[in-house]
C-alpha atoms as a PDB file:
ATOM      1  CA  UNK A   1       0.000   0.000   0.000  1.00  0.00           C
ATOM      2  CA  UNK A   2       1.016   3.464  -0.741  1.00  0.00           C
ATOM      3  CA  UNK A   3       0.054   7.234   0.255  1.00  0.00           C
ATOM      4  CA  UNK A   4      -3.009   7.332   2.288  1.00  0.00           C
ATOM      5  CA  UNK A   5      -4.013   4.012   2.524  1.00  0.00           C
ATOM      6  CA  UNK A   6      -0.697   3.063   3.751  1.00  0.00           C
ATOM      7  CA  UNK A   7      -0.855   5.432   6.528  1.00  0.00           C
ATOM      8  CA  UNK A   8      -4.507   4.420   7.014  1.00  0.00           C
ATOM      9  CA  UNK A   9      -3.405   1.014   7.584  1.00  0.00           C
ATOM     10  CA  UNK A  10      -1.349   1.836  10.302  1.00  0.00           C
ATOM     11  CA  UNK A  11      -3.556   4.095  12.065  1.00  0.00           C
ATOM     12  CA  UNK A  12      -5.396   0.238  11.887  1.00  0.00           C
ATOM     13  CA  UNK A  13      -3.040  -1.665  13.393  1.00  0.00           C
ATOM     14  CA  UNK A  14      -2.571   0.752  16.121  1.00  0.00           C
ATOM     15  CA  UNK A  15      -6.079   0.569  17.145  1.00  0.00           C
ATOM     16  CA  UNK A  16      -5.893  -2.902  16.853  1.00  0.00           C
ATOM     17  CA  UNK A  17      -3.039  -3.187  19.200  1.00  0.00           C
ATOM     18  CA  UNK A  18      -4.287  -0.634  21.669  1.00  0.00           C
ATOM     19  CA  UNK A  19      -7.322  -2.746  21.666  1.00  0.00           C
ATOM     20  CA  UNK A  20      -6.271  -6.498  21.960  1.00  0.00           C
ATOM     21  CA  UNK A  21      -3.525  -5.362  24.594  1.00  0.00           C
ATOM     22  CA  UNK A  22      -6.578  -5.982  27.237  1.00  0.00           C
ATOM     23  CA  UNK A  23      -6.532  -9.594  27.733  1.00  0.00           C
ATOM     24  CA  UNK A  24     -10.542  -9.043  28.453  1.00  0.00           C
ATOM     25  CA  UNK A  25     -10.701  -8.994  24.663  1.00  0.00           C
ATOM     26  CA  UNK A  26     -11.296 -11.909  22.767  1.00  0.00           C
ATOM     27  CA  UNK A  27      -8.651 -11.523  19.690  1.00  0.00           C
ATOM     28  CA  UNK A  28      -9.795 -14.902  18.379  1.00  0.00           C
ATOM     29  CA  UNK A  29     -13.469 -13.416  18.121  1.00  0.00           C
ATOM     30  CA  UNK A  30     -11.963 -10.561  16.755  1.00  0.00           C
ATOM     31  CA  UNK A  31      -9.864 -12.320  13.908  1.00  0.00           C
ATOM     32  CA  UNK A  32     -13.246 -14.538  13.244  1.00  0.00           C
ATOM     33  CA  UNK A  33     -15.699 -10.977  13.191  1.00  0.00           C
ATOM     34  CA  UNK A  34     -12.815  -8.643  11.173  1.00  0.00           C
ATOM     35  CA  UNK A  35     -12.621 -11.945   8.426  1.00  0.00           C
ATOM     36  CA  UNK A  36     -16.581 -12.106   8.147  1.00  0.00           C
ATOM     37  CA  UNK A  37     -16.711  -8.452   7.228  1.00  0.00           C
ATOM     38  CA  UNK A  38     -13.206  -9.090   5.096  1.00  0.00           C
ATOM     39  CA  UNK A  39     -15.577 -11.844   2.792  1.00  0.00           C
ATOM     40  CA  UNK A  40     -18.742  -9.103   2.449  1.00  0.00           C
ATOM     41  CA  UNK A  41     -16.703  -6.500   1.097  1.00  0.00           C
ATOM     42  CA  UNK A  42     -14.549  -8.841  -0.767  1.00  0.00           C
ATOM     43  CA  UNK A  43     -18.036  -9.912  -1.992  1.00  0.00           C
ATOM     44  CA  UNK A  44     -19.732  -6.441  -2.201  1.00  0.00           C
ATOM     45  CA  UNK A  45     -18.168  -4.610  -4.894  1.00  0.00           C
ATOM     46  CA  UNK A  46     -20.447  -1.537  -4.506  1.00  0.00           C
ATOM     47  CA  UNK A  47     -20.555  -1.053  -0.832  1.00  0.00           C
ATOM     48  CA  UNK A  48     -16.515  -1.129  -0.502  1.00  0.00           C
ATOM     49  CA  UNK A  49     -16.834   1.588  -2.902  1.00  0.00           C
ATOM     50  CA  UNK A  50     -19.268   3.624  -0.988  1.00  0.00           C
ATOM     51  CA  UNK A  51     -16.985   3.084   2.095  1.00  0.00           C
ATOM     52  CA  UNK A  52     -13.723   4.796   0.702  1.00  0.00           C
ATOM     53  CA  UNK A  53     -15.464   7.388  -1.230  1.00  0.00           C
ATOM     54  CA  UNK A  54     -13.343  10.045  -0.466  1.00  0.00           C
ATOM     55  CA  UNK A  55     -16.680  12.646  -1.485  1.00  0.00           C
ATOM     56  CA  UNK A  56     -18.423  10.869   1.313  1.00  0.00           C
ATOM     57  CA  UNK A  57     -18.122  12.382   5.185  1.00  0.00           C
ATOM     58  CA  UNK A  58     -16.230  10.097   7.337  1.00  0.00           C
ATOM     59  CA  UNK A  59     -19.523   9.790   9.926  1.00  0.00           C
ATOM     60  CA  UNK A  60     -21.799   9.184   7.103  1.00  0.00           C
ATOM     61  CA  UNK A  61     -19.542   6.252   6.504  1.00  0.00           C
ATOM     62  CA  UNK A  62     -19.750   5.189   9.873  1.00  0.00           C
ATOM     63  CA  UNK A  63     -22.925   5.378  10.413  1.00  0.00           C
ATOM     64  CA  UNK A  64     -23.839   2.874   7.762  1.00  0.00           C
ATOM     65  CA  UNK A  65     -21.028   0.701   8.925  1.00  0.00           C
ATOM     66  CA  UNK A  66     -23.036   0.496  12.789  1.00  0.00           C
ATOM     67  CA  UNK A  67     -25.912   0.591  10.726  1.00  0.00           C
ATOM     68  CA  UNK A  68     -24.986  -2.777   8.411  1.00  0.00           C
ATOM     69  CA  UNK A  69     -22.883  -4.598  10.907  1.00  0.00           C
ATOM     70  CA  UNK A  70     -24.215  -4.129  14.101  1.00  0.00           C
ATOM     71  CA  UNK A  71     -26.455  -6.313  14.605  1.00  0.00           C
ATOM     72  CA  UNK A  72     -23.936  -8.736  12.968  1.00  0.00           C
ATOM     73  CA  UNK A  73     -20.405  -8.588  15.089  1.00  0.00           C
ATOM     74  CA  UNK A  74     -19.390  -7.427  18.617  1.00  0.00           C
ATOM     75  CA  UNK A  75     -19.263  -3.691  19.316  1.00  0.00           C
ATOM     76  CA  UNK A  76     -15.418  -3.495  19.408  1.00  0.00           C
ATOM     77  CA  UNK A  77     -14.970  -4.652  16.151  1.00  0.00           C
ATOM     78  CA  UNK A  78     -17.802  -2.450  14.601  1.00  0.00           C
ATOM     79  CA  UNK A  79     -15.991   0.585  16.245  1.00  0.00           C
ATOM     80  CA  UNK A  80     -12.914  -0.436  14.844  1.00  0.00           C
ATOM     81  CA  UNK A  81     -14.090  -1.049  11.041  1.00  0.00           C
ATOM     82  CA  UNK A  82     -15.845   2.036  11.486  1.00  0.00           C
ATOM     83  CA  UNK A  83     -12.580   4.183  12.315  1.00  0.00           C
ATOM     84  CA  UNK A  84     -11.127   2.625   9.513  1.00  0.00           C
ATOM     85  CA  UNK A  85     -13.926   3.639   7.000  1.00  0.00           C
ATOM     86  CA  UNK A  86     -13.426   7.306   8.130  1.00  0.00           C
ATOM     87  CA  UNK A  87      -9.796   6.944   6.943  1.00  0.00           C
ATOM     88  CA  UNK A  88      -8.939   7.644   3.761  1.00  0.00           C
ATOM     89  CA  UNK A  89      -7.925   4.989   1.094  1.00  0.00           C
ATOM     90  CA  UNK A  90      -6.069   5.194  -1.967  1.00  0.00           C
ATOM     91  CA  UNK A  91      -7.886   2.335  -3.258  1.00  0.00           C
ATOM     92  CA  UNK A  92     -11.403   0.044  -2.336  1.00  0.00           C
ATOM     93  CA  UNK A  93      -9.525  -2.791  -2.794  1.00  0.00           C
ATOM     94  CA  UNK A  94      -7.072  -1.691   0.204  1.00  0.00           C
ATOM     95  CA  UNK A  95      -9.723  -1.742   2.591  1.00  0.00           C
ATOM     96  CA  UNK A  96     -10.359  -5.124   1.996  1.00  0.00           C
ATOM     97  CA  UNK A  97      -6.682  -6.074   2.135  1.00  0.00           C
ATOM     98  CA  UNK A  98      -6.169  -3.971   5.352  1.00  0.00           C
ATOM     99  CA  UNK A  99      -8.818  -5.713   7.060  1.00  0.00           C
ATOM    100  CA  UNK A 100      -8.214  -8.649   5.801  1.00  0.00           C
ATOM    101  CA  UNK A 101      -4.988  -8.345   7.199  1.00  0.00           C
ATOM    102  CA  UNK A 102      -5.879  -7.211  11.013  1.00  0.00           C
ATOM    103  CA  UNK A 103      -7.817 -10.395  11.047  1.00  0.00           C
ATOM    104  CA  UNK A 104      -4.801 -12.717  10.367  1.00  0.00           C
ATOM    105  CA  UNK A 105      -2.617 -10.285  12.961  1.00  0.00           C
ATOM    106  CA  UNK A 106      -5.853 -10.652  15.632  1.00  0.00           C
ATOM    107  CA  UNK A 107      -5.257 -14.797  15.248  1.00  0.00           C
ATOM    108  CA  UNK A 108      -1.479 -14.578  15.718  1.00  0.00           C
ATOM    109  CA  UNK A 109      -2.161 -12.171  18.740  1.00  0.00           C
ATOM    110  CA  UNK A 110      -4.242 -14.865  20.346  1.00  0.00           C
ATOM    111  CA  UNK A 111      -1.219 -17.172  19.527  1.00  0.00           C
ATOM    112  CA  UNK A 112       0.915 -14.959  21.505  1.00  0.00           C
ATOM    113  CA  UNK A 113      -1.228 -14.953  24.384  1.00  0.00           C
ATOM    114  CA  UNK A 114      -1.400 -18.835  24.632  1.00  0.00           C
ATOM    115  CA  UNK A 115       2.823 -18.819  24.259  1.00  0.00           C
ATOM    116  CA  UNK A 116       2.136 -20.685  20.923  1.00  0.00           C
ATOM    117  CA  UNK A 117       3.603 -18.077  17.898  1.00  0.00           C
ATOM    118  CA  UNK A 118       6.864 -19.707  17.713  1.00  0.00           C
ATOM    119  CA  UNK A 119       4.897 -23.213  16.860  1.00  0.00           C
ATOM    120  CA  UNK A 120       2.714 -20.525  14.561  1.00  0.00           C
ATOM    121  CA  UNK A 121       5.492 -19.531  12.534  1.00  0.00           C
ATOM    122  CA  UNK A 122       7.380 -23.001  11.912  1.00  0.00           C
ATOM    123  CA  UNK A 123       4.179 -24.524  11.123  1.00  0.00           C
ATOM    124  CA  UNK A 124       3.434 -21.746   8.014  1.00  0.00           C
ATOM    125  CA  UNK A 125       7.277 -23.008   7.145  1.00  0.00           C
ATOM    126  CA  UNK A 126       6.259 -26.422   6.417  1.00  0.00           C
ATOM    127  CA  UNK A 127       3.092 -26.344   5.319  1.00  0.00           C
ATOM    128  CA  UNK A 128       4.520 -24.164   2.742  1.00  0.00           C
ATOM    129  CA  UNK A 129       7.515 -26.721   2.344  1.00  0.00           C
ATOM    130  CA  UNK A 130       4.751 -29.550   1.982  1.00  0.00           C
ATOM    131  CA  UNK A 131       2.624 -27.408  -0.777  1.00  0.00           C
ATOM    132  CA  UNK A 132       5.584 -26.732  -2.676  1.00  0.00           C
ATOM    133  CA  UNK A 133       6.533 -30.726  -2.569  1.00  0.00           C
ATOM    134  CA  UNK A 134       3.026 -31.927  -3.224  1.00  0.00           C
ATOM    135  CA  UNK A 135       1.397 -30.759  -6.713  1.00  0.00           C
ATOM    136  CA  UNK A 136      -1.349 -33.136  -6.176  1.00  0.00           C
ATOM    137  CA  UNK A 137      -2.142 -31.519  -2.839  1.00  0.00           C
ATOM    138  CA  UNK A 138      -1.604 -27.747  -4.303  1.00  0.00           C
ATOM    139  CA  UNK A 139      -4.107 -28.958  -7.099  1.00  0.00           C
ATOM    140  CA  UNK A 140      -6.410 -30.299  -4.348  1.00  0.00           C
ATOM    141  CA  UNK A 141      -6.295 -26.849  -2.647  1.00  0.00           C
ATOM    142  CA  UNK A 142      -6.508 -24.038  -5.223  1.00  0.00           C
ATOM    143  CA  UNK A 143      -9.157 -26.017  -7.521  1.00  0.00           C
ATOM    144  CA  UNK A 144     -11.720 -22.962  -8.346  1.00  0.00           C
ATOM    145  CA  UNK A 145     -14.557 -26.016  -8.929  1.00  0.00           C
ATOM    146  CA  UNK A 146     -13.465 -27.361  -5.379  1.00  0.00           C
ATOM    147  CA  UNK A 147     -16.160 -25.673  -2.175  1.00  0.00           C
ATOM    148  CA  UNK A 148     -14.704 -23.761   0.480  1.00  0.00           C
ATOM    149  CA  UNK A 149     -16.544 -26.969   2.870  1.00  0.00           C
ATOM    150  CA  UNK A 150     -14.648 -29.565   0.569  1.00  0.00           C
ATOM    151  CA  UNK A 151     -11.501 -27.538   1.245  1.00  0.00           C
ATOM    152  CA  UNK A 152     -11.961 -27.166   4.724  1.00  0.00           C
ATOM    153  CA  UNK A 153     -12.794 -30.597   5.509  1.00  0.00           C
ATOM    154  CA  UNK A 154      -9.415 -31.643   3.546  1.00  0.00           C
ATOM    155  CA  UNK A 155      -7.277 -28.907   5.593  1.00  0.00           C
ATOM    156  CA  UNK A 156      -8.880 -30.775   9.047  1.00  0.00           C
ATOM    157  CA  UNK A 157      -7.544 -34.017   7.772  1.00  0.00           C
ATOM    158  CA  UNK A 158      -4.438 -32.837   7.548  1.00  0.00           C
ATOM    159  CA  UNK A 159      -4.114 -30.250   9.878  1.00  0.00           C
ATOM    160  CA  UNK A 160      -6.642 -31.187  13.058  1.00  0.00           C
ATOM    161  CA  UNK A 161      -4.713 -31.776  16.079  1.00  0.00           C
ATOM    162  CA  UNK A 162      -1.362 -31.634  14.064  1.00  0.00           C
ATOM    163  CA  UNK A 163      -0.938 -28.234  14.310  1.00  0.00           C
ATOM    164  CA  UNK A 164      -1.687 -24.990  16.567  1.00  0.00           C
ATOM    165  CA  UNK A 165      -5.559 -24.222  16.123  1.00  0.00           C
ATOM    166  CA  UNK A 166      -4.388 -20.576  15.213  1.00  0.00           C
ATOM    167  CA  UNK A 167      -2.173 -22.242  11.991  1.00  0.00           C
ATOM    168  CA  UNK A 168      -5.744 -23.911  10.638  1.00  0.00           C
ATOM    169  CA  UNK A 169      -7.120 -21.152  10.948  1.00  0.00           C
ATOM    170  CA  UNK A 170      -5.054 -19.138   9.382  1.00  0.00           C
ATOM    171  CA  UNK A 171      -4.242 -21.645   6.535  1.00  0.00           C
ATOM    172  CA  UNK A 172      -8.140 -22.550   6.012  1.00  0.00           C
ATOM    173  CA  UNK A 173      -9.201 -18.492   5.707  1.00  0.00           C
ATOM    174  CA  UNK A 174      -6.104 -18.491   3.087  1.00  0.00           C
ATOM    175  CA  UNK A 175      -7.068 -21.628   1.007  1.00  0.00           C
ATOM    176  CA  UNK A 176     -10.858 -20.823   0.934  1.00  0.00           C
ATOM    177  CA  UNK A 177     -10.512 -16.922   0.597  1.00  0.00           C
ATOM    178  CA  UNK A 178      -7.679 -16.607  -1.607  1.00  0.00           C
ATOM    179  CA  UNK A 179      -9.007 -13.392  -3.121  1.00  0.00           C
ATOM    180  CA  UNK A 180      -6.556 -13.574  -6.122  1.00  0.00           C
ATOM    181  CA  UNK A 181      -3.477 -14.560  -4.300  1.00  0.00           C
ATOM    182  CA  UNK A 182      -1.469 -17.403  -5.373  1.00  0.00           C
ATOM    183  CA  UNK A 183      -1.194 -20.301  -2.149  1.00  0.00           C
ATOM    184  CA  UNK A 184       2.343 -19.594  -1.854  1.00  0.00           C
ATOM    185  CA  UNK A 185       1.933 -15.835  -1.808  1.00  0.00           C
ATOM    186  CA  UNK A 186      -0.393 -16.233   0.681  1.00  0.00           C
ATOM    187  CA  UNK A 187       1.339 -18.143   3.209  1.00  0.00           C
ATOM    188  CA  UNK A 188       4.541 -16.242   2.758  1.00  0.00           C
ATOM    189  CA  UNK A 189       2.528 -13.511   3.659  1.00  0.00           C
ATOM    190  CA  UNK A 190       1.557 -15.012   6.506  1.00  0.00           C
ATOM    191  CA  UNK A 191       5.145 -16.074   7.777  1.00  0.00           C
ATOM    192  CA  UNK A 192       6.396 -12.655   7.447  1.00  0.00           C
ATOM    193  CA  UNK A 193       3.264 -11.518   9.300  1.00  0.00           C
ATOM    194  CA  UNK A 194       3.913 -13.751  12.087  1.00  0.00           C
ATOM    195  CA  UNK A 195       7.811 -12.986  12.024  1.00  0.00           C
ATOM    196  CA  UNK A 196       6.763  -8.796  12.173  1.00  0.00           C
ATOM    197  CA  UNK A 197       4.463  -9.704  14.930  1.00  0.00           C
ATOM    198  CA  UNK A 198       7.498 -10.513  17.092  1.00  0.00           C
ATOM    199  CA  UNK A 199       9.385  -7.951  15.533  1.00  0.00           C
ATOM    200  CA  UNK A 200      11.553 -10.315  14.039  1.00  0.00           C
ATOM    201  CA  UNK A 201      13.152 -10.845  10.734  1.00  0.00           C
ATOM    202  CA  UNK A 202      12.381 -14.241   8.465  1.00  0.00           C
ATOM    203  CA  UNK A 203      15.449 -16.264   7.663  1.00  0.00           C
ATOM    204  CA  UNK A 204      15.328 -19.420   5.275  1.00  0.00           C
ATOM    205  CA  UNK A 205      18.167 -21.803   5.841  1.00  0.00           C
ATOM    206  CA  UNK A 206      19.127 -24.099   3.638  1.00  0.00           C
ATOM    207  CA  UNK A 207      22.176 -26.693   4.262  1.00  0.00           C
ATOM    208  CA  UNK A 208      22.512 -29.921   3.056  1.00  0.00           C
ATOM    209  CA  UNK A 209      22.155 -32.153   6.779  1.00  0.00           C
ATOM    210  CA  UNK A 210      19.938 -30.844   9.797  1.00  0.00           C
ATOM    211  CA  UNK A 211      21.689 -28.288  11.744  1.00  0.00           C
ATOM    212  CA  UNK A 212      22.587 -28.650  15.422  1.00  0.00           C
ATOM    213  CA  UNK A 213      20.570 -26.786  18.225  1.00  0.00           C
ATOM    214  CA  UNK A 214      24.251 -25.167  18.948  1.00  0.00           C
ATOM    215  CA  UNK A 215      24.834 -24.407  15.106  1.00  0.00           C
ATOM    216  CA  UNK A 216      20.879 -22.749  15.001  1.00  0.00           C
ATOM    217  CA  UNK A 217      22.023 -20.686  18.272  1.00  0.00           C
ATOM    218  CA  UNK A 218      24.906 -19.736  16.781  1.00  0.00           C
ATOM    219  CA  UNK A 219      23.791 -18.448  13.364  1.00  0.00           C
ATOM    220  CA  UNK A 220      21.036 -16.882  14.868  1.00  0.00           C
ATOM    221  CA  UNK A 221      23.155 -14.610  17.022  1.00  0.00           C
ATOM    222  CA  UNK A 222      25.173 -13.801  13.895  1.00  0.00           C
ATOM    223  CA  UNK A 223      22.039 -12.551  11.706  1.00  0.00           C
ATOM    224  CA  UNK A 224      20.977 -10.913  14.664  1.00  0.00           C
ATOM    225  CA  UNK A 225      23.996  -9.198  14.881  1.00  0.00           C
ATOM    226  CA  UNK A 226      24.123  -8.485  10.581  1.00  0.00           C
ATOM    227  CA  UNK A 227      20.583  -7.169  10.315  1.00  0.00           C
ATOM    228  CA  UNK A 228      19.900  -5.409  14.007  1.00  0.00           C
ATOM    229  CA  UNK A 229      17.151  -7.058  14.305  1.00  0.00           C
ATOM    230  CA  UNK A 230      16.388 -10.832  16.197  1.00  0.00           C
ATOM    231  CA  UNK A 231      16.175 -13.528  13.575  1.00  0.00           C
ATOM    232  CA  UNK A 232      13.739 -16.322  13.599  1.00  0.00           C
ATOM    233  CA  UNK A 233      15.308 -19.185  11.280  1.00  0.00           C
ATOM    234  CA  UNK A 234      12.961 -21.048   8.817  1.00  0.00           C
ATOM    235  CA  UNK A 235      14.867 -24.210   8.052  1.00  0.00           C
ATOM    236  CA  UNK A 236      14.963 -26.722   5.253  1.00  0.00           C
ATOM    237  CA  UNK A 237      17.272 -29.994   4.174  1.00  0.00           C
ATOM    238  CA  UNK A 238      18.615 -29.902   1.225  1.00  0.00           C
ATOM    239  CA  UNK A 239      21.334 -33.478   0.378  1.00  0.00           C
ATOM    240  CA  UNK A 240      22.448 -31.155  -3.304  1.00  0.00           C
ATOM    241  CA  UNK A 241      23.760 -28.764  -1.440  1.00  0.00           C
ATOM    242  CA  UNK A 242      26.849 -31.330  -0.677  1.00  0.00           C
ATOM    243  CA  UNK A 243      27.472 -28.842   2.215  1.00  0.00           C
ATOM    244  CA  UNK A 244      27.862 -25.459   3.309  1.00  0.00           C
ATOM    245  CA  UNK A 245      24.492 -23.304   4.133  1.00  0.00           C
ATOM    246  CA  UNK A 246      22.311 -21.016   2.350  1.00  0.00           C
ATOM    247  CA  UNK A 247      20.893 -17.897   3.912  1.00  0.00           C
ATOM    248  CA  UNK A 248      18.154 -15.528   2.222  1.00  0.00           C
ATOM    249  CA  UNK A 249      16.713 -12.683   3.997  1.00  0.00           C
ATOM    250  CA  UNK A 250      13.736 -11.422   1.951  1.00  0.00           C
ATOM    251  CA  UNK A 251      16.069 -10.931  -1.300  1.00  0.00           C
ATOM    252  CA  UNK A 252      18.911 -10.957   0.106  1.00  0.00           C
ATOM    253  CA  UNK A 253      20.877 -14.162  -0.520  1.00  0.00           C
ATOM    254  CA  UNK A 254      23.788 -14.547   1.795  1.00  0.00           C
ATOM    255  CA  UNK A 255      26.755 -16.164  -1.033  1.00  0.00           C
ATOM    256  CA  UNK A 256      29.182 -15.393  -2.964  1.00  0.00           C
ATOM    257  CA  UNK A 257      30.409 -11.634  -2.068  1.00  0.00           C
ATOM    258  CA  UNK A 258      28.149 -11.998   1.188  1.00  0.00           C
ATOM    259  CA  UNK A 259      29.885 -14.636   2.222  1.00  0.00           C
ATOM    260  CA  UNK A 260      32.639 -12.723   4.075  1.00  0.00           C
ATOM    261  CA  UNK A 261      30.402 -10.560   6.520  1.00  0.00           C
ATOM    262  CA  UNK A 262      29.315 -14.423   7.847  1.00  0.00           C
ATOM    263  CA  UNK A 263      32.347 -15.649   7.599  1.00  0.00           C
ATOM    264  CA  UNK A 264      33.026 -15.835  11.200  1.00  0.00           C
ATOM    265  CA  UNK A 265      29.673 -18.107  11.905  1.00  0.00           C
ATOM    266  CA  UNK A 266      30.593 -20.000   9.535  1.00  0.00           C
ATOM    267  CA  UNK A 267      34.295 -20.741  10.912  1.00  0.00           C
ATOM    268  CA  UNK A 268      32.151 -22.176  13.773  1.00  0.00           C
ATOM    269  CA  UNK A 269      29.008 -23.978  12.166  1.00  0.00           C
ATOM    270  CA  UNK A 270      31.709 -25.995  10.543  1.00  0.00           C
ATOM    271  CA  UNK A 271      33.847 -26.834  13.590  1.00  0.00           C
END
């Protein structure tokens, strides 16, 4: 997002914030309320556009938000789509997208609270990981003739009580609300989500046998110490590698004329 919608979006995400930081509040309701009113204006062409008309008063917009929704979802999350309709948007579309993506940060809030977004995070990894292994199973899941129920009953076969309730969630809204996105778009999305949520940078690490707890600490600390920022490691296994690791920080790939600023971590992942 750019301009005003970008800084409308954070105005958002403040609010959101200020608003789940009261453990009274239920961010899983939230997450559930903020995706149901994601789907109508995904759904409602016209009434997203009468939302972000920039001609209309920010109350009158409001107004018919209470006036819609209600009856529909709790008050908190009424007042909270109705500050955002007062905003102003560059775009309807980024509405949609904004709210869309306060419910996903509402669900990894609620993981937070429960001590689980760690197990959040890794699990996104590998489902990814699995997706990107399994073109019968990506068919399966982005088939346009396939229901949202068929979907969701295939993602609780593979996913009930394997995984954190807030990763099925997450994964489910993403496989039966895709709303353009490719699958693997989506779910990096949501890893980098869940990684900003602890204020933490996404590494993928890629060496050719399973790294040690000691090696993981280690390389860690020295991303931590490149970027500035704590580091949470996505790792795969990769035998073609022969040996050796391979680092990439959003589009940064740490080789070649990188090599040297990790050359120190890598004195020790090899001893």
């Amino acid at each position: 997002m750019n301009g005003a919608s970008r800084e409308a979006l954070i105005a958002a995400r403040e609010r959101l914030d200020a608003l789940t930081d009261s453990t009274s509040v239920s961010a899983a309701r939230l997450a559930d309320e903020l995706a149901a009113v994601t789907a109508l204006l995904h759904r409602e062409v016209g009434l997203r556009r009468v939302l972000t008309d920039p001609a209309q008063p920010g109350e009158a917009k409001a107004t018919l938000v209470q006036r819609l929704l209600g009856d529909q979802i709790g008050g908190q999350t009424v007042d909270l789509v109705s500050g955002m309709v007062r905003a102003r948007w560059s775009r309807p579309r980024d509405l949609v997208d904004a709210l869309e993506e306060l419910a996903n940060l509402a669900d990894l809030t609620s993981a937070e609270r429960f001590g689980s977004l760690d197990s959040v995070e890794d699990e996104l990894f590998r489902f990814g990981r699995i997706v990107a292994s399994s073109t019968e199973l990506r068919a399966a899941l982005t088939d346009q003739a396939a229901s949202a129920s068929a979907k969701t009953e295939l993602l609780r076969r593979l996913l009930g009580g394997r995984v954190d309730q807030v990763t099925e969630r997450l994964v489910t809204r993403l496989v039966t609300a895709p709303r353009g996105r490719s699958l693997e778009a989506g779910l990096e999305s949501l890893s980098k989500l869940a990684a900003e949520r602890r204020n933490r940078m996404v590494a993928v690490v890629t060496s050719a046998v399973p790294l040690s707890d000691a090696q993981k600490r280690r390389l860690g600390a020295a991303l931590a110490k490149l970027y500035g920022r704590e580091m949470h490691l996505n790792l795969d296994v990769d035998p073609e590698l022969i040996g050796g690791i391979r680092v990439q920080v959003g589009d940064e790939i740490i080789n070649g004329s990188l090599a040297d600023r990790l050359e120190d971590a890598s004195r020790r992942l090899a001893s």
